[in-house]
Structures are given as structure tokens and as C-alpha cells.
N, C-alpha and C. Protein backbone atom coordinates (compact mmCIF):
# COMPACT_ATOMS: atom_id res chain seq x y z
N UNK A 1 0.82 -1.20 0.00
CA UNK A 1 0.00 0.00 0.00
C UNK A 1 0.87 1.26 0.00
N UNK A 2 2.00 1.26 0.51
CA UNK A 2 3.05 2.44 0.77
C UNK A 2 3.62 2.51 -0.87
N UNK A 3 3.75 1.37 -1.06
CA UNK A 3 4.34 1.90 -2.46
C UNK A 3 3.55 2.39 -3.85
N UNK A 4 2.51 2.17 -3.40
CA UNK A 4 0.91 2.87 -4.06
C UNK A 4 0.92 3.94 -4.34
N UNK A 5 1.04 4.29 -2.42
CA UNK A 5 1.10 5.52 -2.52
C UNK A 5 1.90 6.61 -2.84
N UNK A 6 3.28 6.01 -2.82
CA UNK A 6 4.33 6.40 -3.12
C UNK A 6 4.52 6.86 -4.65
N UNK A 7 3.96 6.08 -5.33
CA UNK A 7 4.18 6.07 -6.89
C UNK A 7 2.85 7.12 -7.71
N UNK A 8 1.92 6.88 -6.56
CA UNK A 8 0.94 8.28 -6.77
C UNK A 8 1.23 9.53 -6.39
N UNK A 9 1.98 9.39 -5.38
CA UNK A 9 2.57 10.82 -4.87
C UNK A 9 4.13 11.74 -5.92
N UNK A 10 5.13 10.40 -6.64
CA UNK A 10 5.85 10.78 -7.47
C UNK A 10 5.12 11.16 -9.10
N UNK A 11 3.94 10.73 -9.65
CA UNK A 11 3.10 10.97 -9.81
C UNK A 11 2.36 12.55 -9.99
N UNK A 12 1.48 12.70 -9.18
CA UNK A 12 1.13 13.97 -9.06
C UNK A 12 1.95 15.17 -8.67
N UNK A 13 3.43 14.88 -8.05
CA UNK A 13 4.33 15.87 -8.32
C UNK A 13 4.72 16.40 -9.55
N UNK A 14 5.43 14.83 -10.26
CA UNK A 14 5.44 15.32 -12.22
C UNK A 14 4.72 15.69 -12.31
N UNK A 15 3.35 15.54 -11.99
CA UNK A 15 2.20 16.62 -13.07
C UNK A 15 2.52 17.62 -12.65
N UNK A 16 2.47 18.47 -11.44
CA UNK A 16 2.30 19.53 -11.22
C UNK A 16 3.97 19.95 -11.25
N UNK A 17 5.20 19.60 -11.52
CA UNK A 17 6.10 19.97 -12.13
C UNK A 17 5.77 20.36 -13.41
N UNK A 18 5.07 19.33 -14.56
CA UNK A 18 5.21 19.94 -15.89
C UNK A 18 4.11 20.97 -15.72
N UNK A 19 2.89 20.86 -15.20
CA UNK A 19 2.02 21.66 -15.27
C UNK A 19 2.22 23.39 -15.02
N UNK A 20 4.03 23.72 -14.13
CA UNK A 20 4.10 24.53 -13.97
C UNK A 20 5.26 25.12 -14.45
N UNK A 21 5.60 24.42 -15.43
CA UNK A 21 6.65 24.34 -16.51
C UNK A 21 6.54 25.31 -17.92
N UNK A 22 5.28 24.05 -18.17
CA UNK A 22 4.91 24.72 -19.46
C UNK A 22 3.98 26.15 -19.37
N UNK A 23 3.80 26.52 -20.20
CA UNK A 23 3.32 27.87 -19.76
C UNK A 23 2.27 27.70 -20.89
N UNK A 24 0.92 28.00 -20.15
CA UNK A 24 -0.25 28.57 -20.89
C UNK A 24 -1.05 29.88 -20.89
N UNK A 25 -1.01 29.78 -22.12
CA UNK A 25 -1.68 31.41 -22.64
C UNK A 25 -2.96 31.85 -21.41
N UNK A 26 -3.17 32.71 -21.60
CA UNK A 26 -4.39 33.40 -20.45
C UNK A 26 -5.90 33.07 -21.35
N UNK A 27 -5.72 32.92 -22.22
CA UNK A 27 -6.77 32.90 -23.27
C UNK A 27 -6.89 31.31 -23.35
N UNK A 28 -6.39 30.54 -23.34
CA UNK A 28 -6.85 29.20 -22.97
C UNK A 28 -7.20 28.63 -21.62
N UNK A 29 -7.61 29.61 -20.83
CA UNK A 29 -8.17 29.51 -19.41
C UNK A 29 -9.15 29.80 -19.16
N UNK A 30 -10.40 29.09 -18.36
CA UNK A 30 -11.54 29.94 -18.42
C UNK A 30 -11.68 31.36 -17.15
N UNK A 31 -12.33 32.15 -17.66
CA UNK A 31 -12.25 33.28 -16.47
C UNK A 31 -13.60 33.43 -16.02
N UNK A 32 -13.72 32.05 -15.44
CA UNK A 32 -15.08 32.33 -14.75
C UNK A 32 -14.93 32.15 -13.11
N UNK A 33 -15.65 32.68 -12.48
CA UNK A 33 -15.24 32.84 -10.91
C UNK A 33 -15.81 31.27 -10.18
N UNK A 34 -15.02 30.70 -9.07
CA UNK A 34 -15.80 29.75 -8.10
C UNK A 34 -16.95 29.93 -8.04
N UNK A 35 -17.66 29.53 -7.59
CA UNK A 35 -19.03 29.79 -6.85
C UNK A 35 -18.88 29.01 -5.47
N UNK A 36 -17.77 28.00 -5.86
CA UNK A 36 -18.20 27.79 -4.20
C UNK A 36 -16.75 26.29 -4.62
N UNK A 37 -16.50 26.07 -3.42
CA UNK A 37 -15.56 25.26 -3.37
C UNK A 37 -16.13 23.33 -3.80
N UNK A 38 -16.94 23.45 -4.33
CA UNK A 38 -16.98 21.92 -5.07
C UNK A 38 -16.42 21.88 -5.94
N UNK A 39 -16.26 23.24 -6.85
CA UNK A 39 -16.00 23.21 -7.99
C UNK A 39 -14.58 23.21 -8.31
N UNK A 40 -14.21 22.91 -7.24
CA UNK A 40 -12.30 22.79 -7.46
C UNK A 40 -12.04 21.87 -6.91
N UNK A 41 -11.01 20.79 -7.66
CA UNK A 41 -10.53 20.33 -7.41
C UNK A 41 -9.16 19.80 -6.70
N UNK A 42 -9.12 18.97 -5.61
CA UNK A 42 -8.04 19.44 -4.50
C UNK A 42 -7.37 18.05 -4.38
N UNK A 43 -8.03 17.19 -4.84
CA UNK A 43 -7.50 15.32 -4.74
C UNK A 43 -5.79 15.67 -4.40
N UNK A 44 -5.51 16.35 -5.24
CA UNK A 44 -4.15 16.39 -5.77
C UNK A 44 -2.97 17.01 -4.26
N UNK A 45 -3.99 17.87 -4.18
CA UNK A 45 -3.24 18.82 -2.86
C UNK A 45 -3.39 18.17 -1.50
N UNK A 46 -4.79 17.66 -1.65
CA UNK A 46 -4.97 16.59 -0.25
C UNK A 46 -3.96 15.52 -0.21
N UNK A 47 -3.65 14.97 -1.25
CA UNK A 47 -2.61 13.77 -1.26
C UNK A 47 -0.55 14.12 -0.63
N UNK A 48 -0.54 16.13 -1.34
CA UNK A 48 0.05 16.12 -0.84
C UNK A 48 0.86 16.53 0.32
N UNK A 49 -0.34 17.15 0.95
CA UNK A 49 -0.42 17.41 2.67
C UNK A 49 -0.30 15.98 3.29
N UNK A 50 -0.97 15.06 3.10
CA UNK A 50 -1.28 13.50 3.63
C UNK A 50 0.23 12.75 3.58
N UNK A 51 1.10 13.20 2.32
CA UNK A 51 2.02 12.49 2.20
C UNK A 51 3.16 13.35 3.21
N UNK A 52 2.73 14.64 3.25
CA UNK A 52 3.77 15.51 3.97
C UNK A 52 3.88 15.12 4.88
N UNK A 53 2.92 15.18 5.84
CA UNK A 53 2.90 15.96 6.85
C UNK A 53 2.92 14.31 7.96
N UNK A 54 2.77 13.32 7.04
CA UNK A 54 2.68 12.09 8.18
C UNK A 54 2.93 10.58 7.11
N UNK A 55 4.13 10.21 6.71
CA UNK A 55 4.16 8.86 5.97
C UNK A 55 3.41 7.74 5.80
N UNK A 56 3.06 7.59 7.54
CA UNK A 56 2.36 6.35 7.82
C UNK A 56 1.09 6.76 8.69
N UNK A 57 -0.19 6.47 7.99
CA UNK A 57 -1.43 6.31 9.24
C UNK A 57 -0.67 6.16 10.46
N UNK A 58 -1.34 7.47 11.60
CA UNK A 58 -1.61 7.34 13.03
C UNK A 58 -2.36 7.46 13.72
N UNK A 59 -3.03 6.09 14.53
CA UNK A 59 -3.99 6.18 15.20
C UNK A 59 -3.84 7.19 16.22
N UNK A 60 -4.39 7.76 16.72
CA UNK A 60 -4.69 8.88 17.97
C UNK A 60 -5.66 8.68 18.40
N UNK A 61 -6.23 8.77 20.04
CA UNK A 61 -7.20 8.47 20.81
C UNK A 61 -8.08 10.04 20.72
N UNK A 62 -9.53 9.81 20.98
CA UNK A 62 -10.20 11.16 20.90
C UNK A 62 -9.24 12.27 21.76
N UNK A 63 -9.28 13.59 21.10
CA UNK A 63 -8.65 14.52 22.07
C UNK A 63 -9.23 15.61 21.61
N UNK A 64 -9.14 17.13 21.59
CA UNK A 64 -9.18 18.39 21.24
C UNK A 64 -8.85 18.59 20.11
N UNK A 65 -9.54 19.03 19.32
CA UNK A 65 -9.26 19.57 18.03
C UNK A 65 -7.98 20.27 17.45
N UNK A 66 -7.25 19.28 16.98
CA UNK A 66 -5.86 19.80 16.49
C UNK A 66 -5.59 21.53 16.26
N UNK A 67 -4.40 21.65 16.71
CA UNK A 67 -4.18 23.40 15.98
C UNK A 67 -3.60 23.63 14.92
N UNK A 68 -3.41 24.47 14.50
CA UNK A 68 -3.11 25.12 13.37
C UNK A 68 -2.24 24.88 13.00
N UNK A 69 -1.59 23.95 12.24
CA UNK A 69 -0.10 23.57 12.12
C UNK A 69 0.50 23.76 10.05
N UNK A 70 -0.63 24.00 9.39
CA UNK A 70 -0.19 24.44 8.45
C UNK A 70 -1.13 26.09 7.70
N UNK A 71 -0.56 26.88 7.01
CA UNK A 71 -1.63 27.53 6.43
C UNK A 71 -0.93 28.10 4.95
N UNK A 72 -1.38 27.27 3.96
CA UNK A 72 -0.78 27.91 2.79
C UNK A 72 -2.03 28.41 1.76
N UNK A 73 -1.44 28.70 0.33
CA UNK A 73 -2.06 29.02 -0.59
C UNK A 73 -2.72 28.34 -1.59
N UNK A 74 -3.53 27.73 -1.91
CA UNK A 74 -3.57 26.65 -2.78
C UNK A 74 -3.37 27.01 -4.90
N UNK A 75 -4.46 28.02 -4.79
CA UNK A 75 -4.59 28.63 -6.16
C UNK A 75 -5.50 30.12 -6.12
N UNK A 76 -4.84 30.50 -7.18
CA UNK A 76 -5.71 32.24 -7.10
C UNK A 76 -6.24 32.20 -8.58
N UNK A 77 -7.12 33.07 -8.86
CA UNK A 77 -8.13 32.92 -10.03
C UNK A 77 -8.37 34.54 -9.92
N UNK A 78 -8.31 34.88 -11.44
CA UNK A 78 -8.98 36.26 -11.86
C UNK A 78 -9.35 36.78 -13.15
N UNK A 79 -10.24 37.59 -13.38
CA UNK A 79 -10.62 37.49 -14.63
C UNK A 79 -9.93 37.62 -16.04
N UNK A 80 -8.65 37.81 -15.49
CA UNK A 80 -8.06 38.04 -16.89
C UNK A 80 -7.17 37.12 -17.30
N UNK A 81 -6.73 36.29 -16.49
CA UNK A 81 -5.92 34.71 -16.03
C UNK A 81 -6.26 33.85 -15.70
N UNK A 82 -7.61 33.24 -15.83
CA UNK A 82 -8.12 32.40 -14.96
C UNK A 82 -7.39 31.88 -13.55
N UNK A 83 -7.44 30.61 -13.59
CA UNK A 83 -6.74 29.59 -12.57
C UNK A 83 -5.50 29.34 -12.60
N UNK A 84 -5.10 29.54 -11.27
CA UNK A 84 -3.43 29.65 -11.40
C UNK A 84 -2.88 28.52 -10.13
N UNK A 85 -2.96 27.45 -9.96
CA UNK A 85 -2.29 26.67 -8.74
C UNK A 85 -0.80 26.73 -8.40
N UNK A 86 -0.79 27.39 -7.26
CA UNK A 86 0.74 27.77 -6.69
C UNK A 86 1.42 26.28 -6.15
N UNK A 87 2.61 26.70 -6.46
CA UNK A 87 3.50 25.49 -6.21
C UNK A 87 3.77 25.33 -5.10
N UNK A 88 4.05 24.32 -4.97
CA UNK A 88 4.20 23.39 -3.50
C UNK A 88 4.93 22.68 -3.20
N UNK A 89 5.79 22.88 -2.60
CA UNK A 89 6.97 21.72 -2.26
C UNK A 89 7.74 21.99 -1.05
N UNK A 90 8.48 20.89 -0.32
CA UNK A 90 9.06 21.33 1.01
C UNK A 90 10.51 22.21 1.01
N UNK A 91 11.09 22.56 -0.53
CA UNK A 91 12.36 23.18 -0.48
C UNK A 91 12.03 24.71 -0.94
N UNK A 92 10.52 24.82 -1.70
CA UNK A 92 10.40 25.94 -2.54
C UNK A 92 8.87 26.21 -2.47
N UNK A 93 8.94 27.71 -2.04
CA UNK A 93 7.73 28.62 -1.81
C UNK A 93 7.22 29.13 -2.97
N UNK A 94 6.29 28.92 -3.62
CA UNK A 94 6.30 29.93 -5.02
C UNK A 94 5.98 31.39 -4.41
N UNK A 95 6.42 32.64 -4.61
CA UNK A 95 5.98 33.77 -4.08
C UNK A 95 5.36 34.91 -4.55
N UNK A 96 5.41 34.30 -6.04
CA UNK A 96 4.41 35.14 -7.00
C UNK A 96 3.87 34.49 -8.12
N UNK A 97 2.56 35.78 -8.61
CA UNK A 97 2.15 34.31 -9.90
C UNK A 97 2.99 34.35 -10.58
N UNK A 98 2.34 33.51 -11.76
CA UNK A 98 3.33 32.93 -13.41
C UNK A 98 2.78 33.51 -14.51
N UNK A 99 1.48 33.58 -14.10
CA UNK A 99 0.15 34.64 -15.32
C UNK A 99 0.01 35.65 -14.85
N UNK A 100 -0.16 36.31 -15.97
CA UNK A 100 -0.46 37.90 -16.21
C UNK A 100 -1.86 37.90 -15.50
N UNK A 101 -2.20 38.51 -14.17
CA UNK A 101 -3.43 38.54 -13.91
C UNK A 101 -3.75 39.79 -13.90
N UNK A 102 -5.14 39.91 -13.81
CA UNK A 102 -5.78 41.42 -13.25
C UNK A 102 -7.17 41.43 -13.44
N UNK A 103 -7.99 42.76 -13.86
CA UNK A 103 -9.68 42.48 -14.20
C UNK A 103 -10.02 43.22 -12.80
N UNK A 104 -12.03 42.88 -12.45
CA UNK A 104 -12.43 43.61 -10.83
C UNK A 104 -12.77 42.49 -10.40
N UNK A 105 -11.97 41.20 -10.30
CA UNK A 105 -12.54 40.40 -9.16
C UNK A 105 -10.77 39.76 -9.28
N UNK A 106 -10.65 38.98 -7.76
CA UNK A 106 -9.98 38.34 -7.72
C UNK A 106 -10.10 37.22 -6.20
N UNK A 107 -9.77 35.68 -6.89
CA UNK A 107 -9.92 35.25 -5.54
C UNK A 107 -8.68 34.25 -5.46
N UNK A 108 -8.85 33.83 -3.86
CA UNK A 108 -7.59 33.12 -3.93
C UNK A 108 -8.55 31.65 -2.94
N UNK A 109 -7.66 30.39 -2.70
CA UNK A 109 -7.77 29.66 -1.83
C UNK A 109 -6.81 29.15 -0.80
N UNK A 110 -7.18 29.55 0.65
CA UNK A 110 -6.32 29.10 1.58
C UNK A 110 -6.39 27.59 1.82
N UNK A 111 -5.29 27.09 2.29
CA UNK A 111 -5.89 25.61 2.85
C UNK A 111 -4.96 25.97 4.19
N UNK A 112 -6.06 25.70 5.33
CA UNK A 112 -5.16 25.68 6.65
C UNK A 112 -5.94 23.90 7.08
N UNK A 113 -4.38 23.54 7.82
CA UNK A 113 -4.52 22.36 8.35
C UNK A 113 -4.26 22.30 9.60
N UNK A 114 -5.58 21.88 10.76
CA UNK A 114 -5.65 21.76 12.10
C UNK A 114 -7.22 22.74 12.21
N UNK A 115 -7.64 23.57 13.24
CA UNK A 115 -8.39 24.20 13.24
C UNK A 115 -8.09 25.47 13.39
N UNK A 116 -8.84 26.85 13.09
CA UNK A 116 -8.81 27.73 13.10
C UNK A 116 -10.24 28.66 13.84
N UNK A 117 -9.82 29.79 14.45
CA UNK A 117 -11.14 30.29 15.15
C UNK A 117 -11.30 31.47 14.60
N UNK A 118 -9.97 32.01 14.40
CA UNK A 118 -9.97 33.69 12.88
C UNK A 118 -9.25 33.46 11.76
N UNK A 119 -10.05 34.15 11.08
CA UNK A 119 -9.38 34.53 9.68
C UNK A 119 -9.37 35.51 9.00
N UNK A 120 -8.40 35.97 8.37
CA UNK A 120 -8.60 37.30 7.56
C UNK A 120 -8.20 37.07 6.39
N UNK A 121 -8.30 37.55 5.04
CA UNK A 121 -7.72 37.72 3.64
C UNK A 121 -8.13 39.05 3.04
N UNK A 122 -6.62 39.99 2.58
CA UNK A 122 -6.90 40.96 1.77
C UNK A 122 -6.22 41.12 0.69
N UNK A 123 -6.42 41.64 -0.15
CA UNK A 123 -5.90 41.97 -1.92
C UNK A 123 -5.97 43.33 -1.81
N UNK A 124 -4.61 44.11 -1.52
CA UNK A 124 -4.15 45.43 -1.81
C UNK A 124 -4.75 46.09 -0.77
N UNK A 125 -4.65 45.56 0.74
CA UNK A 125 -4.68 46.02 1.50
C UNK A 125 -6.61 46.35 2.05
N UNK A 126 -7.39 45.52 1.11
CA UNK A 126 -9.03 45.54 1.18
C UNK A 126 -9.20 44.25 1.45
N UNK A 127 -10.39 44.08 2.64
CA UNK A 127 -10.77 43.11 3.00
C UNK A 127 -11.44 42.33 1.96
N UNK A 128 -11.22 40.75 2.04
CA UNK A 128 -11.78 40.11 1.08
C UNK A 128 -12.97 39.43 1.68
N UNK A 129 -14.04 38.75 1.14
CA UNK A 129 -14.99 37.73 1.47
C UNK A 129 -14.64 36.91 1.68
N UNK A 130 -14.99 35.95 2.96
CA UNK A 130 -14.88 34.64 3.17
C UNK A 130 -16.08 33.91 2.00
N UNK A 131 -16.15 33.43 0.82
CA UNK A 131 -17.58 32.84 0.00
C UNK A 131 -17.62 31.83 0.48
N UNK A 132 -16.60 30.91 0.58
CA UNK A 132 -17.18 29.50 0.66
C UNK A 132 -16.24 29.20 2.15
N UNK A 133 -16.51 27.81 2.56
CA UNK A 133 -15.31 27.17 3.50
C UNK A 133 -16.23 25.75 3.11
N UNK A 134 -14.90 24.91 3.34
CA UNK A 134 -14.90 23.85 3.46
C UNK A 134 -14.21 22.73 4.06
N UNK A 135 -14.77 21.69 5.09
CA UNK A 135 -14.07 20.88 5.72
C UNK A 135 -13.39 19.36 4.59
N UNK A 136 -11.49 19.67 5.13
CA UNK A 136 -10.91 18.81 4.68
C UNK A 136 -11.06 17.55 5.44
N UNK A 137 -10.93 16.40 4.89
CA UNK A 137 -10.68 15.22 5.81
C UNK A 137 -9.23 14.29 4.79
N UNK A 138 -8.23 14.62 5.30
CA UNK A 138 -6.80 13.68 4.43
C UNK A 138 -6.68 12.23 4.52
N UNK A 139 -7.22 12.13 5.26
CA UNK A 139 -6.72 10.26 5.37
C UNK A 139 -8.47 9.34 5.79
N UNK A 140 -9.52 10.04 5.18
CA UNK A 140 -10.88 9.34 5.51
C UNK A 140 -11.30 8.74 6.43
N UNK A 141 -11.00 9.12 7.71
CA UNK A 141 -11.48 8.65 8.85
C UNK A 141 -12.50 9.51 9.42
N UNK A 142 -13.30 10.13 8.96
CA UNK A 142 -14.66 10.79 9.26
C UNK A 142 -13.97 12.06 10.46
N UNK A 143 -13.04 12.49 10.37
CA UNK A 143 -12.84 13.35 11.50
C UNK A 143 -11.92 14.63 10.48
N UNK A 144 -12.82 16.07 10.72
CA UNK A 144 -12.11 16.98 9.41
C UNK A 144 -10.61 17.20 10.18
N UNK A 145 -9.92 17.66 9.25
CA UNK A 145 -8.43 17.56 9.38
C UNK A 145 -7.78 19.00 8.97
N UNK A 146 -8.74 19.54 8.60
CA UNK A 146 -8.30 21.38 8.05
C UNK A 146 -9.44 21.79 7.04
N UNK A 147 -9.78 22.85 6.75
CA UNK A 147 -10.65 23.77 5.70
C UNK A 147 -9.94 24.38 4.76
N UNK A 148 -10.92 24.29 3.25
CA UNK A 148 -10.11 24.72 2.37
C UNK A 148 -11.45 26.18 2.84
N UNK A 149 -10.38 27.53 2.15
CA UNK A 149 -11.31 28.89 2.92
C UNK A 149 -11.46 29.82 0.89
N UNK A 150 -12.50 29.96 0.38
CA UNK A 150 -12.70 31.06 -1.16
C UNK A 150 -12.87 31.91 -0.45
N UNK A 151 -11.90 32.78 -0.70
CA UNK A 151 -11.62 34.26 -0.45
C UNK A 151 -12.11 35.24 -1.65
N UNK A 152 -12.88 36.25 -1.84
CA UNK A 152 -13.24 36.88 -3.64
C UNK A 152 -13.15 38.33 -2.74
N UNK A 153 -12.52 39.41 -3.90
CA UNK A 153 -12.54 40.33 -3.91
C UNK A 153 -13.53 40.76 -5.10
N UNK A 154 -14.20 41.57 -5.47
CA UNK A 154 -14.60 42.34 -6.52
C UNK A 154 -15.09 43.86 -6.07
N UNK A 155 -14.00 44.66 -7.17
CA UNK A 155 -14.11 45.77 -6.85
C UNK A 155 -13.62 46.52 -7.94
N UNK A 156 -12.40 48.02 -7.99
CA UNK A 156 -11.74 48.25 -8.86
C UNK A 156 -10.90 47.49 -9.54
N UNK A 157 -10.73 47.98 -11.07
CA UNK A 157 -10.06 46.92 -11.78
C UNK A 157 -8.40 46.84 -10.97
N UNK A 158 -7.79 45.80 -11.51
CA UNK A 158 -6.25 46.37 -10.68
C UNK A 158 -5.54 45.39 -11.76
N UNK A 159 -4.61 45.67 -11.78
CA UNK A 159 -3.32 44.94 -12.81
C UNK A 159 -2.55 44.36 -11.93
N UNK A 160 -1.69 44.52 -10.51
CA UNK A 160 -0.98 43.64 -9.67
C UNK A 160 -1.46 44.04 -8.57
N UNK A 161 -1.18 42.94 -7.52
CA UNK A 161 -1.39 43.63 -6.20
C UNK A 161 -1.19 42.72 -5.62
N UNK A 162 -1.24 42.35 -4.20
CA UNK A 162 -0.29 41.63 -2.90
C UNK A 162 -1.74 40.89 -2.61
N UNK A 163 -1.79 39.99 -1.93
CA UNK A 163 -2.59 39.04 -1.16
C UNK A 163 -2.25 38.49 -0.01
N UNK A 164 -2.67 39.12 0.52
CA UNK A 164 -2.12 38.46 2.50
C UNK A 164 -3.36 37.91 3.37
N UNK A 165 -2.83 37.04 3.91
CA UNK A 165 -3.76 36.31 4.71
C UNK A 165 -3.64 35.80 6.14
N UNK A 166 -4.46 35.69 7.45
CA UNK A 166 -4.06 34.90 8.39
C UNK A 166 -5.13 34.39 8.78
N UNK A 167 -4.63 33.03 9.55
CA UNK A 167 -5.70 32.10 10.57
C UNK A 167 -5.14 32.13 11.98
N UNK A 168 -5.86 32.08 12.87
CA UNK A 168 -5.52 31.97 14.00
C UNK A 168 -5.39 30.62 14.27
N UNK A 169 -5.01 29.78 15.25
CA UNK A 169 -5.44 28.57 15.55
C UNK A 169 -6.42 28.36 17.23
N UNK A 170 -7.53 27.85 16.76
CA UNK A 170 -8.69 27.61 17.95
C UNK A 170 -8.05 27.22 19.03
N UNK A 171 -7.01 27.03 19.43
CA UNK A 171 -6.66 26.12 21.03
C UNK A 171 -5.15 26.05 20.82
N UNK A 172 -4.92 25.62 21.72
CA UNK A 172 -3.46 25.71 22.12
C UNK A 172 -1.99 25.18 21.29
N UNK A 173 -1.68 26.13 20.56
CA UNK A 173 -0.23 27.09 21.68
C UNK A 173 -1.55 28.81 20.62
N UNK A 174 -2.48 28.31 20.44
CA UNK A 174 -3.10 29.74 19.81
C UNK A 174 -2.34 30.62 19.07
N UNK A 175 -1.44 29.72 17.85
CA UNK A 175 -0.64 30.56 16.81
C UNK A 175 -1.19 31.41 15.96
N UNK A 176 -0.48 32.26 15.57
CA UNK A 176 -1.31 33.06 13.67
C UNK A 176 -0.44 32.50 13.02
N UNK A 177 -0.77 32.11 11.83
CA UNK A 177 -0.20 31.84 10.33
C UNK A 177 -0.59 33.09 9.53
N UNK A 178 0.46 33.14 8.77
CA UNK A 178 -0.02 34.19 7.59
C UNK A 178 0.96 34.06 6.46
N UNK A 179 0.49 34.43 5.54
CA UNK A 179 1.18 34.36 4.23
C UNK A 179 1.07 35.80 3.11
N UNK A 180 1.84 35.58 2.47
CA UNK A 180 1.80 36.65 1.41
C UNK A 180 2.00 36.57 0.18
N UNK A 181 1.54 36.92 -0.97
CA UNK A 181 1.54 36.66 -2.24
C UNK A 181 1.45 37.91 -2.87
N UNK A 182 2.58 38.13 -3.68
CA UNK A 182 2.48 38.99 -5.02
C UNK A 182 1.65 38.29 -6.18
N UNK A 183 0.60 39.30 -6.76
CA UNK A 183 -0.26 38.90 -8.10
C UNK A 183 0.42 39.58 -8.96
N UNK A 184 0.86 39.33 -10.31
CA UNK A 184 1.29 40.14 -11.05
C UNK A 184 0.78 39.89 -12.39
């Protein structure tokens, strides 16, 4: 089973190596907004938090709702670039996009893993909408494991601008995470 998973996990890295390799036009993307987090797909990203963050299934006895132990970016979307999935890996942060974005909406997706009790997300220093949230579960044992969070701005048009975000974590050691992203 480890080597399953193993060969799925080397796997969906190549993809998302070439996927962020090759470069596609803005015009072969659609620029239509979420509506809500079904509509994205995450198989890929769940597999590789699951593979990160723990090799082997661990049982744990009921306790308190895990804290906040990861909070990254998953993908940002805008009308003039569609969908853009930021890279991921344990040696390399991507810290800006790869597409020409801009237009009057823009959204991004957080994925924090553990629980969270605040959150904030802004684009150029304006508060964004929380639209959707959704509970992750990584390894299918009926118990959620982190939320993916659609963040949408729509407002003035803008050509670049910064994206910052934080979660608090619900319970103890009660960390903030936050992150930052150049759109360009």
C-alpha cells in the first residue's frame, strides 16, 4: 500500500512539475469565478499534505481539536488569467504568480490544516470575502483535518497587487499563520 502511494505521490508531483513548466496562454483559461468550493478540485493537494505531513497512518485516541499547524495558498483565479495553482513543495515557496493577472474580481484559496477560530484575507490592502469554506478530511477517517477557505474580492479593476492572509489557531499554543503573495 506504501508503495501505491508512493508512486501516486511521485506521480502527481510530475504533473504539477510539468504543469508549472509549461506555460499557458491566459486565453486558454476559463475566467469564470468559483461559486463555491466543489468546484475545485483538490484530490491532488490533499494527497500532498497527507504524504507531507505524516508517511504512515496514526492512530490517535479522541482529544481536542488539532491546531493550526499548516496555512498555505492553494490557487488564485482572476478574470483576466483564470486559474493559477501555486506550487508546493518542502524546499520551494512559489511567491508570486506565473500569469499575467488582473480584471475587478480576484480570488484566492487558503488551505489551513488543524483548526482555526480567525481569519482574515486581503488583496491590496481591502478586506476580502470569506464565500465559501470547506471541511478537509486527508486520510478518511470521518474526523475533518483542516478547511479549504474562497476568499473573492470584486471591486476596482487592478493589474498587480499583494494578497495576504491569516488564521488563528482555535486552542493551544493559539498561533497566527499568515502568508503573502504577489499577483502580477
Amino acid at each position: 500500500m506504501m508503495k501505491v502511494k508512493k508512486m501516486l505521490s511521485a506521480i502527481v508531483v510530475g504533473v504539477l512539475l510539468v504543469a508549472n513548466v509549461i506555460p499557458v496562454s491566459a486565453a486558454e483559461k476559463p475566467t469564470v469565478k468559483a461559486g463555491s468550493l466543489e468546484e475545485v478540485n483538490i484530490g491532488q493537494y490533499a494527497q500532498y499534505i497527507m504524504d507531507a505531513e505524516q508517511q504512515e497512518p496514526v492512530v490517535q485516541p479522541k482529544a481536542p481539536a488539532p491546531a493550526l499547524t499548516s496555512f498555505k495558498l492553494y490557487a488564485i483565479y482572476s478574470e483576466k488569467a483564470g486559474e493559477e495553482i501555486i506550487s508546493q513543495s518542502s524546499s520551494f515557496m512559489q511567491v508570486g504568480s506565473t500569469l499575467d493577472h488582473g480584471g475587478t474580481w480576484f480570488q484566492a484559496i487558503t488551505v489551513e490544516v488543524g483548526y482555526a477560530k480567525t481569519r482574515f484575507a486581503y488583496f491590496n490592502n481591502i478586506q476580502m470575502t470569506l464565500t465559501d469554506i470547506a471541511p478537509l478530511d486527508f486520510d478518511n477517517d470521518s474526523i475533518v483535518d483542516g478547511y479549504l477557505c474562497l476568499w473573492t474580492y470584486e471591486g476596482s479593476e487592478y493589474e498587480a497587487g499583494t494578497f495576504t492572509a491569516n488564521s488563528t489557531s482555535a486552542n493551544s499554543p493559539w498561533n497566527t499563520m499568515s502568508l503573502r503573495f504577489n499577483v502580477y
